[in-house]
PDB file of N, CA and C in Angstrom:
ATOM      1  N   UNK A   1     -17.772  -3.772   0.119  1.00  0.00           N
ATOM      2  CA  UNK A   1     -17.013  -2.738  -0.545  1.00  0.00           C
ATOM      3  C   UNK A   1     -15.563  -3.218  -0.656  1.00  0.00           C
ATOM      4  N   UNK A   2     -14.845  -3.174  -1.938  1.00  0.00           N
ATOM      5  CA  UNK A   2     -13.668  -3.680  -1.691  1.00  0.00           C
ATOM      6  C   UNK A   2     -12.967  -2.620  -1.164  1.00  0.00           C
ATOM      7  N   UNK A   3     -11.705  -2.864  -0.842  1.00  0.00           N
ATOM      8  CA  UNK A   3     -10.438  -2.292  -0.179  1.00  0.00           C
ATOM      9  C   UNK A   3     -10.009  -0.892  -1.499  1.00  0.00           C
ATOM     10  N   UNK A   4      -9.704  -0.035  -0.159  1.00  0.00           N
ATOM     11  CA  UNK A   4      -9.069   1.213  -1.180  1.00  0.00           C
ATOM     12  C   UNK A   4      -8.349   0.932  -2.135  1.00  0.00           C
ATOM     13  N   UNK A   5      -7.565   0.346  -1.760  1.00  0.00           N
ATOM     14  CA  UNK A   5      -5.957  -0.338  -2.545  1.00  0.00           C
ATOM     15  C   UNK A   5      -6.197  -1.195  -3.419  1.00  0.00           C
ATOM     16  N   UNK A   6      -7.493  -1.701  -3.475  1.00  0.00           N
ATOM     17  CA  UNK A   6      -7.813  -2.791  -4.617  1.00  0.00           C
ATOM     18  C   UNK A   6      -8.673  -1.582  -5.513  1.00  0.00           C
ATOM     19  N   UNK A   7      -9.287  -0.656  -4.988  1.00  0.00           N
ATOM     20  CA  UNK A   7      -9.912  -0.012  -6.176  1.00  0.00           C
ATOM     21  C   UNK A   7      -8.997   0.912  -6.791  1.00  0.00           C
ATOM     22  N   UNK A   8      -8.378   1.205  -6.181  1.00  0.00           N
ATOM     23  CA  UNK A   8      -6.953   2.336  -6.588  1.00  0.00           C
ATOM     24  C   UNK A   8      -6.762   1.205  -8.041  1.00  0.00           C
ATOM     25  N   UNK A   9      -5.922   0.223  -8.128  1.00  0.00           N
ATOM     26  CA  UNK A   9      -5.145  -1.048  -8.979  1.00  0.00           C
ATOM     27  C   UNK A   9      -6.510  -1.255 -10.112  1.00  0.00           C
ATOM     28  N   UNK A  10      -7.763  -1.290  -9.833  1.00  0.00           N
ATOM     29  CA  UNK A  10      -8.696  -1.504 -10.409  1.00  0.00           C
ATOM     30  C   UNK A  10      -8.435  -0.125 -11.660  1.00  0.00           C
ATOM     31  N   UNK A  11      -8.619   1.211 -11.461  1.00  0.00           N
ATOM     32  CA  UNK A  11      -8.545   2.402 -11.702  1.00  0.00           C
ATOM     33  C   UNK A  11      -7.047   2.587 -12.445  1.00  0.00           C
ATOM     34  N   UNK A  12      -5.730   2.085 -11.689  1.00  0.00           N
ATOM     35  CA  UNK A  12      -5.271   1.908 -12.598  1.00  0.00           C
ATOM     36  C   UNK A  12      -4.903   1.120 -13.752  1.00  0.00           C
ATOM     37  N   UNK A  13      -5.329  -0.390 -13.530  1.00  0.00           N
ATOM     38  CA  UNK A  13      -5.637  -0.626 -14.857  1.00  0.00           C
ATOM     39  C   UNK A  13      -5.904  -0.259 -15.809  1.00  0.00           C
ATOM     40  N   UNK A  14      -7.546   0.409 -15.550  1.00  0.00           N
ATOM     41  CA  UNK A  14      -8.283   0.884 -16.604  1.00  0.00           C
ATOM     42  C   UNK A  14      -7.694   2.146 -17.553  1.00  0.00           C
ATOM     43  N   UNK A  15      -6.875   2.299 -16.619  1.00  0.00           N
ATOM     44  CA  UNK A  15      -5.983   3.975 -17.223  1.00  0.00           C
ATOM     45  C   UNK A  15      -4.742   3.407 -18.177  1.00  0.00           C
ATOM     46  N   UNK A  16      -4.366   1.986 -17.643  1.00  0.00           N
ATOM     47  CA  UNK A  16      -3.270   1.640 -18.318  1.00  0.00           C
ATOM     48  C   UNK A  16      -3.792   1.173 -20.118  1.00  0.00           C
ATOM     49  N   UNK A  17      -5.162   0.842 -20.064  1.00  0.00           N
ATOM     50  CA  UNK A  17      -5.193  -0.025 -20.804  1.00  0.00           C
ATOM     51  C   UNK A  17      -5.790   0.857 -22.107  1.00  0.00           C
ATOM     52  N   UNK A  18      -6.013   2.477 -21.540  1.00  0.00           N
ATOM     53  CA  UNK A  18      -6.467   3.267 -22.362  1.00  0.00           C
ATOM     54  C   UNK A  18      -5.293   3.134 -23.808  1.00  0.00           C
ATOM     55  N   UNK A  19      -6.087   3.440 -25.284  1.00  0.00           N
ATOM     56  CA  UNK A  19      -5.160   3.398 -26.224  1.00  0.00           C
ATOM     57  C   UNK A  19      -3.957   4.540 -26.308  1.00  0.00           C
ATOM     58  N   UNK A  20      -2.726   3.836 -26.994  1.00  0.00           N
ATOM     59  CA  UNK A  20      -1.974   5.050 -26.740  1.00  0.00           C
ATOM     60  C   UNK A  20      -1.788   6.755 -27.633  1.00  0.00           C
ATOM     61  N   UNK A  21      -3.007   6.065 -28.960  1.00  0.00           N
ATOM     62  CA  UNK A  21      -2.867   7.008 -29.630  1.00  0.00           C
ATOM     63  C   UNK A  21      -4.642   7.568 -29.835  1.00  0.00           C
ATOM     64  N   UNK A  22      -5.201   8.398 -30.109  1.00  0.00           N
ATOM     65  CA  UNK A  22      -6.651   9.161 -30.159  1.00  0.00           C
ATOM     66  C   UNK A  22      -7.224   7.840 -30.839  1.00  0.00           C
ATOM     67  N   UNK A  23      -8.920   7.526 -30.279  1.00  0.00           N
ATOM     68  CA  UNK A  23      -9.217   7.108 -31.267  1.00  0.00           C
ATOM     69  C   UNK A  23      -9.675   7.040 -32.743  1.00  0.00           C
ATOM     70  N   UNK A  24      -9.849   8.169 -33.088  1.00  0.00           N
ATOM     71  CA  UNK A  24      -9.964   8.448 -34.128  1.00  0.00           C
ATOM     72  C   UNK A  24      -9.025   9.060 -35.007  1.00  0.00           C
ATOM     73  N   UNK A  25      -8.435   9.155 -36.512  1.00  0.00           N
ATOM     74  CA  UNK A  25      -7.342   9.704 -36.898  1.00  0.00           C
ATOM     75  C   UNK A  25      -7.432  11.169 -37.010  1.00  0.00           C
ATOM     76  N   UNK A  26      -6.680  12.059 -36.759  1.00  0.00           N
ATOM     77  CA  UNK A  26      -6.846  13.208 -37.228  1.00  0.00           C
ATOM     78  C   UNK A  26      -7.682  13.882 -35.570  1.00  0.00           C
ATOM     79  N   UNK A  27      -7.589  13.668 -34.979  1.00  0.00           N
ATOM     80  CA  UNK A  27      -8.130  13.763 -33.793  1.00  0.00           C
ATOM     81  C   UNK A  27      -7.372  13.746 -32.278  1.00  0.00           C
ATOM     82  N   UNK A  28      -5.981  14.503 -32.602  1.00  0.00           N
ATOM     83  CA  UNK A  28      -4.953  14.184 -31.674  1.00  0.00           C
ATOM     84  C   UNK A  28      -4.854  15.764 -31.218  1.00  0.00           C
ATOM     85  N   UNK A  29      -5.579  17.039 -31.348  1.00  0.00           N
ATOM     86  CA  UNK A  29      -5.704  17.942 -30.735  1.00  0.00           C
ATOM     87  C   UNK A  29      -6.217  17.795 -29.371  1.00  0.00           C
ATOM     88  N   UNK A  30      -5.361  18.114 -27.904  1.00  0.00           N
ATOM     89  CA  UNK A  30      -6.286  17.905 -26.586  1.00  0.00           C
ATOM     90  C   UNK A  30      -6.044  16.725 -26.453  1.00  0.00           C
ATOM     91  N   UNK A  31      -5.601  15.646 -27.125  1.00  0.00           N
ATOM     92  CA  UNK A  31      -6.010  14.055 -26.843  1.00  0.00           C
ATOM     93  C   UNK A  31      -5.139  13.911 -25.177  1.00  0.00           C
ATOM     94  N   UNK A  32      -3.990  14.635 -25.103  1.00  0.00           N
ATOM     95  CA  UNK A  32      -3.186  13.842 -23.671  1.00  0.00           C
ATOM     96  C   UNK A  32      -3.946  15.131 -22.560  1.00  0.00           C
ATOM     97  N   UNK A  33      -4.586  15.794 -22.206  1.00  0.00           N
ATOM     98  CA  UNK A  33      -4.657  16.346 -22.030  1.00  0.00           C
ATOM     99  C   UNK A  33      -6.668  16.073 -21.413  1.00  0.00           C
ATOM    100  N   UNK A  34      -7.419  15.614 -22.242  1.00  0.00           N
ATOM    101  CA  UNK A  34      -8.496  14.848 -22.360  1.00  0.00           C
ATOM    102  C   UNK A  34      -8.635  13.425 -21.334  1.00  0.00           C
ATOM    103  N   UNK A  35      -7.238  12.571 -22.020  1.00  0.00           N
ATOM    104  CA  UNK A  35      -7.209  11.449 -20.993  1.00  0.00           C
ATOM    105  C   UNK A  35      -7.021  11.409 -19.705  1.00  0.00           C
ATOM    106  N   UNK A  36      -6.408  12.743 -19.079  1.00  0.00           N
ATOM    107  CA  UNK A  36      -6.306  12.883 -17.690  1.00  0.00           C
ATOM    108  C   UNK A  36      -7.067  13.766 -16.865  1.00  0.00           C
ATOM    109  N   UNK A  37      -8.280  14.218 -17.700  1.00  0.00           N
ATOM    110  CA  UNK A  37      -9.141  15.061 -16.602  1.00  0.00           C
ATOM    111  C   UNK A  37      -9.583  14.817 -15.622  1.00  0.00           C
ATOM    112  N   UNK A  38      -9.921  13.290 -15.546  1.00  0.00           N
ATOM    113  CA  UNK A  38     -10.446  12.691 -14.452  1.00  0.00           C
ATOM    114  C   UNK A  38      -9.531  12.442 -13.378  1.00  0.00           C
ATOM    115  N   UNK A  39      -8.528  12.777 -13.343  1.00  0.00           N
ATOM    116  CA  UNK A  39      -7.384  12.136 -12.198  1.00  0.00           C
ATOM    117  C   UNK A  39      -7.593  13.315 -11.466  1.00  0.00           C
ATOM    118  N   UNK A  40      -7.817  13.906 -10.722  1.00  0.00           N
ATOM    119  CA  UNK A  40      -8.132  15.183  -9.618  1.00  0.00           C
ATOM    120  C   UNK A  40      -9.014  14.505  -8.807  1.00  0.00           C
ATOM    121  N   UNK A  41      -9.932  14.431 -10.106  1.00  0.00           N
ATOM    122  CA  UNK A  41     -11.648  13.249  -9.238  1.00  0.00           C
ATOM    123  C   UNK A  41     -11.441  12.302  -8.887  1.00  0.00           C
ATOM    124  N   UNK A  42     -10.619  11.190  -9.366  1.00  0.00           N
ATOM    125  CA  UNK A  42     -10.327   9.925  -9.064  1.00  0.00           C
ATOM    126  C   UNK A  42      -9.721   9.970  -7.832  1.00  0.00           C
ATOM    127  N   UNK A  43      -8.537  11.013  -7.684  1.00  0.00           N
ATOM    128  CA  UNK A  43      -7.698  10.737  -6.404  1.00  0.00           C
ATOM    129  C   UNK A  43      -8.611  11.530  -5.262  1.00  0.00           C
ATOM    130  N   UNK A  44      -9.637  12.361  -5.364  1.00  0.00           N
ATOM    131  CA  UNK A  44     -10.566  12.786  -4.748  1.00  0.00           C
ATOM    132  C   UNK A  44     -11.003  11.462  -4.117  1.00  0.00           C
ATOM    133  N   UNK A  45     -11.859  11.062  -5.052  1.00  0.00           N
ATOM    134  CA  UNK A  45     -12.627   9.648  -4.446  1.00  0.00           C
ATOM    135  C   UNK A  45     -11.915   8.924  -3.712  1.00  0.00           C
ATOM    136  N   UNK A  46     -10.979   8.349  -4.397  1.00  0.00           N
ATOM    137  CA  UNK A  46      -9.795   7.564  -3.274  1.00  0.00           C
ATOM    138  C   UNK A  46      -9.346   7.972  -2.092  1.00  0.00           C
ATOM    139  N   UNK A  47      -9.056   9.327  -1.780  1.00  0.00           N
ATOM    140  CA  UNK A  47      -8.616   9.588  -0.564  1.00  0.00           C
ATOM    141  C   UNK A  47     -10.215   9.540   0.376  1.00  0.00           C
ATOM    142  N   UNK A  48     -11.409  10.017  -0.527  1.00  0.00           N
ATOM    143  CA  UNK A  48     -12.621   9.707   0.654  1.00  0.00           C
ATOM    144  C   UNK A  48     -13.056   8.135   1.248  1.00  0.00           C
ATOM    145  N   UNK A  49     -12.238   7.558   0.225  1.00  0.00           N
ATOM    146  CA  UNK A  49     -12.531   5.927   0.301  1.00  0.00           C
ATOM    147  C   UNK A  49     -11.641   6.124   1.576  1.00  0.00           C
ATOM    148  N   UNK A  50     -10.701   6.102   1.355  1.00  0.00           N
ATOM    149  CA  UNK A  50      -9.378   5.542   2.022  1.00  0.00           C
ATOM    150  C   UNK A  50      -9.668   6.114   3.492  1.00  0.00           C
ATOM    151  N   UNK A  51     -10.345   7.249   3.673  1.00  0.00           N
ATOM    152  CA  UNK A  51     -10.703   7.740   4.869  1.00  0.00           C
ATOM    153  C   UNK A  51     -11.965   7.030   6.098  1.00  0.00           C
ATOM    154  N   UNK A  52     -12.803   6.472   4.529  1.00  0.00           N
ATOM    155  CA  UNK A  52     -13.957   5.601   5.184  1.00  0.00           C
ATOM    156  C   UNK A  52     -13.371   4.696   5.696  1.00  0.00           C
ATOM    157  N   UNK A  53     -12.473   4.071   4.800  1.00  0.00           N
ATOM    158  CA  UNK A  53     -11.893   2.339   5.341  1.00  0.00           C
ATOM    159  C   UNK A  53     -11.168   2.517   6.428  1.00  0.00           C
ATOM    160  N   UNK A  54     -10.418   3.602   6.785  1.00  0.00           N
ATOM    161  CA  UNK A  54      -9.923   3.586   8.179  1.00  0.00           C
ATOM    162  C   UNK A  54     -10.778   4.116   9.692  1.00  0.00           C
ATOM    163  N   UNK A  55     -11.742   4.756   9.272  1.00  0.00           N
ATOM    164  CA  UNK A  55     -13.008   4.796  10.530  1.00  0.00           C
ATOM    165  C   UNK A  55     -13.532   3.613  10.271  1.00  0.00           C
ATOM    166  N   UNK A  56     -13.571   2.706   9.286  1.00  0.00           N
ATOM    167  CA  UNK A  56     -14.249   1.689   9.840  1.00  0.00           C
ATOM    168  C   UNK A  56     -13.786   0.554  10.288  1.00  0.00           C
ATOM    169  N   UNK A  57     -12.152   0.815  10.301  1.00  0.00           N
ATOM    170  CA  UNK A  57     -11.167   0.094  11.114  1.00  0.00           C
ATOM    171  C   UNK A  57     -10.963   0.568  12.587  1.00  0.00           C
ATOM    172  N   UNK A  58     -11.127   1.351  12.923  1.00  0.00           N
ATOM    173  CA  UNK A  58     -10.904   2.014  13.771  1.00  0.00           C
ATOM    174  C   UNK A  58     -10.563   3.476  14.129  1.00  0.00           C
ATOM    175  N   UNK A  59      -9.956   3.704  12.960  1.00  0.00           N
ATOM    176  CA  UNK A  59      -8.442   4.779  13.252  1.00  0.00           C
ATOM    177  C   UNK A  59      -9.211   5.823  13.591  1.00  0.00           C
ATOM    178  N   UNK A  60      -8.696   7.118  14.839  1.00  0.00           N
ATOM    179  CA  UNK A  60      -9.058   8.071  15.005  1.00  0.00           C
ATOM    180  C   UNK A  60      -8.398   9.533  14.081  1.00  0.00           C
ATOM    181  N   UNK A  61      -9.671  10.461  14.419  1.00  0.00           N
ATOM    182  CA  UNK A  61      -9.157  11.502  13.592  1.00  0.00           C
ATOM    183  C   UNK A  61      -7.990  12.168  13.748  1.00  0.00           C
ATOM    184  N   UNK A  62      -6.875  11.806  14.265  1.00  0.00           N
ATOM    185  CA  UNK A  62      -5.765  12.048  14.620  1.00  0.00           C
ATOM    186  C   UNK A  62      -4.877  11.308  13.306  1.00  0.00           C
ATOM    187  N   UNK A  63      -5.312   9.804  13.617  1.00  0.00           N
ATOM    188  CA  UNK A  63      -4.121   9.358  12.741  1.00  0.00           C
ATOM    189  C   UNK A  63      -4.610   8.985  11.356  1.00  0.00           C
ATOM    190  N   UNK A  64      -6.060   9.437  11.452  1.00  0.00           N
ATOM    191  CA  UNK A  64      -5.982  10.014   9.844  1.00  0.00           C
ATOM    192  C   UNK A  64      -5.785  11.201   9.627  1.00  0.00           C
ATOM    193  N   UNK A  65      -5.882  12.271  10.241  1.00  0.00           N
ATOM    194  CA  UNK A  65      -5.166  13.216   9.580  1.00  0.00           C
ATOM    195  C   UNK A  65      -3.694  13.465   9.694  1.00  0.00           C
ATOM    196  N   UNK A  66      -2.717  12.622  10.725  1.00  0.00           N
ATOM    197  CA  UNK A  66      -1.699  11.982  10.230  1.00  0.00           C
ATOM    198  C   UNK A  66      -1.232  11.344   8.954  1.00  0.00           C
ATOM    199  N   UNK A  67      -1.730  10.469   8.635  1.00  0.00           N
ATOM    200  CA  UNK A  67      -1.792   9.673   7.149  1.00  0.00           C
ATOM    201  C   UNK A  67      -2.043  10.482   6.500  1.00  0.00           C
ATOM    202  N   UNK A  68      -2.689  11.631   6.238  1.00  0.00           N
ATOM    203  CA  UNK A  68      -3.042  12.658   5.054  1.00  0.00           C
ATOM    204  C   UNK A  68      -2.439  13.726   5.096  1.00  0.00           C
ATOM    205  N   UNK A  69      -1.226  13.911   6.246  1.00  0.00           N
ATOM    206  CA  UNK A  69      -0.692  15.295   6.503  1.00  0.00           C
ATOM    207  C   UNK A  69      -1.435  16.468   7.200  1.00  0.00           C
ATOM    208  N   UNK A  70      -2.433  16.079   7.543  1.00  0.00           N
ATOM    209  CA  UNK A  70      -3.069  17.534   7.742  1.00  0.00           C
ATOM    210  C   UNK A  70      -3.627  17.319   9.952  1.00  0.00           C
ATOM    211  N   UNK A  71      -3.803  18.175  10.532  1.00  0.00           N
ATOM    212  CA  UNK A  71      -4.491  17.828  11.616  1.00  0.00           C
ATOM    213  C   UNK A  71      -5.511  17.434  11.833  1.00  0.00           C
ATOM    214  N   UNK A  72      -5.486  16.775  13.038  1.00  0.00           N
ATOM    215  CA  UNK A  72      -6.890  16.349  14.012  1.00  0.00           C
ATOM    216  C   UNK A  72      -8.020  16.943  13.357  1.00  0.00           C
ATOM    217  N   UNK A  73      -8.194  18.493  13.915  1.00  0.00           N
ATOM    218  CA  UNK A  73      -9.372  18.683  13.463  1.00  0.00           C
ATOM    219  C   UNK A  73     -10.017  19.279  11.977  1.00  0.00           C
ATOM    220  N   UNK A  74      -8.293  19.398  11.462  1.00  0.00           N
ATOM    221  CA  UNK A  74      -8.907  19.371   9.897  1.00  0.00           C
ATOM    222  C   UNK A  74      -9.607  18.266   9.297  1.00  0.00           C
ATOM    223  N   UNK A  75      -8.761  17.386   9.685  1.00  0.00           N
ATOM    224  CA  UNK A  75      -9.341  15.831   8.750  1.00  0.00           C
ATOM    225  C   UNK A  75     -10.894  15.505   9.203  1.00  0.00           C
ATOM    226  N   UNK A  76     -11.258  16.150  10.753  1.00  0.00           N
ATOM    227  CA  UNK A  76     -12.757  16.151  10.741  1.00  0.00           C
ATOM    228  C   UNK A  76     -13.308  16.620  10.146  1.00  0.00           C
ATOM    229  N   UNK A  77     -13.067  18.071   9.864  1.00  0.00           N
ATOM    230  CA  UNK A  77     -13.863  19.019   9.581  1.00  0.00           C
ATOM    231  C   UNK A  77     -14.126  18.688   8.137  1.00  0.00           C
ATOM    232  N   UNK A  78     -13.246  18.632   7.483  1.00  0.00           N
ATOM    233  CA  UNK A  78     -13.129  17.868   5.767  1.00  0.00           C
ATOM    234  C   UNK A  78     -14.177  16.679   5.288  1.00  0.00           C
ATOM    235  N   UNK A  79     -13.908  15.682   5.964  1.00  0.00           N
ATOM    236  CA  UNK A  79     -14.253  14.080   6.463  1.00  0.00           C
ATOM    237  C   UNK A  79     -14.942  13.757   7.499  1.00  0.00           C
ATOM    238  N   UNK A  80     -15.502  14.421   8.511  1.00  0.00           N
ATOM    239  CA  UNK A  80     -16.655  14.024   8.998  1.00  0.00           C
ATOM    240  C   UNK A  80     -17.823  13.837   8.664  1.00  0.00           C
ATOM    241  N   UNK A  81     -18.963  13.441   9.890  1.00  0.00           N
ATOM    242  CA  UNK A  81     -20.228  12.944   9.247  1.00  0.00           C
ATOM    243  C   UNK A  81     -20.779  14.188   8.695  1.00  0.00           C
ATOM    244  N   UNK A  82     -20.960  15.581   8.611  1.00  0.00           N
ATOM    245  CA  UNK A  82     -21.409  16.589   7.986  1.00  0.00           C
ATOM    246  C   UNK A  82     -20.963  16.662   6.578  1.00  0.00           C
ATOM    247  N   UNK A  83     -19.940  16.005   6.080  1.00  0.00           N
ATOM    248  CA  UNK A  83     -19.202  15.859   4.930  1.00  0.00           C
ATOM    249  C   UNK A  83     -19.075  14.394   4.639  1.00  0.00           C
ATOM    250  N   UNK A  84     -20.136  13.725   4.458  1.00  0.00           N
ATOM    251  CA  UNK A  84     -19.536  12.323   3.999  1.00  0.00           C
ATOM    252  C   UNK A  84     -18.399  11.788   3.144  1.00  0.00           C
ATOM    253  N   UNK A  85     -17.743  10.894   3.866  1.00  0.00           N
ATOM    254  CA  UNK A  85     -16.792  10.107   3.275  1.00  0.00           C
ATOM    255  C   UNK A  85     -17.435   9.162   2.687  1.00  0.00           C
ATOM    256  N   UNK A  86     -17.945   9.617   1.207  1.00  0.00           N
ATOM    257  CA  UNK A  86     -18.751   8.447   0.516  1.00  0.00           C
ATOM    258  C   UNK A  86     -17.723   7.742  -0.277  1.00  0.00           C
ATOM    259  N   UNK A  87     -18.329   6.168  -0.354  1.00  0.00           N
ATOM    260  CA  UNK A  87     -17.252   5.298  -1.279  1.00  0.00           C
ATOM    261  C   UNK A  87     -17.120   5.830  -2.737  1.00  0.00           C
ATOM    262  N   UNK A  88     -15.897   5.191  -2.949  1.00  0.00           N
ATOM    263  CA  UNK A  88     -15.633   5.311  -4.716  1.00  0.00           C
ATOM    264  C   UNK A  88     -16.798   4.902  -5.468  1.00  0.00           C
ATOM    265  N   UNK A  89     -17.213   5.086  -6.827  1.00  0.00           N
ATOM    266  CA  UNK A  89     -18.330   4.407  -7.378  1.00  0.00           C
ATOM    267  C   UNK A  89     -17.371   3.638  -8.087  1.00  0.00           C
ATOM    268  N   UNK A  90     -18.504   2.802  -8.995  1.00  0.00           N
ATOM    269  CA  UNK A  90     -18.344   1.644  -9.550  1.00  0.00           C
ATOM    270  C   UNK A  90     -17.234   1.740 -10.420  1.00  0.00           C
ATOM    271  N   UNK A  91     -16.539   0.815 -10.632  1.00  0.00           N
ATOM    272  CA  UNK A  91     -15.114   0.710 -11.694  1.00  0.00           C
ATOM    273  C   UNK A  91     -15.525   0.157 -12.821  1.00  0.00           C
ATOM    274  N   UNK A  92     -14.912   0.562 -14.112  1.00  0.00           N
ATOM    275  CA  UNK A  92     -15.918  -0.297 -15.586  1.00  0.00           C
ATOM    276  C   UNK A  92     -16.639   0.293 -15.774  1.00  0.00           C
TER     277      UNK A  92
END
């Protein structure tokens, strides 16, 4: 699995490289508005990534829910094994 931080850069690429104008002409109703629906989900995924990669470094639920702002036993309750911290899917 690669690294959070490499799929984050992956993700934004792909966002960078989106065109800057609709693809089609006449088709610019919703268009900026369309291109960013997915960013809620994306940073969803990423923070569950980012949570996996540090239990599987070590880090306890303390100082990940440090790193995320929130407490000890929130970041379990959120991110524990009853709630999988499943990886990002595929990029592309």
């Amino acid at each position: 699995m690669p690294a959070t931080g490499e799929v984050l850069l992956l993700h934004v690429t792909r966002v960078s490289r989106l065109p800057a104008a609709p693809p089609h002409p006449g088709s610019t109703v919703g268009w900026n508005c369309a291109a960013v629906t997915r960013v809620p989900d994306l940073a969803g995924q990423l923070v569950r990534a980012a949570v996996l990669a540090d239990q599987q470094a070590g880090a306890s639920w303390a100082q990940i829910g440090a790193g995320l702002g929130i407490g000890t036993e929130a970041a379990r309750s959120r991110f524990g094994r009853s709630r999988s911290a499943a990886p990002v899917g595929r990029v592309g």
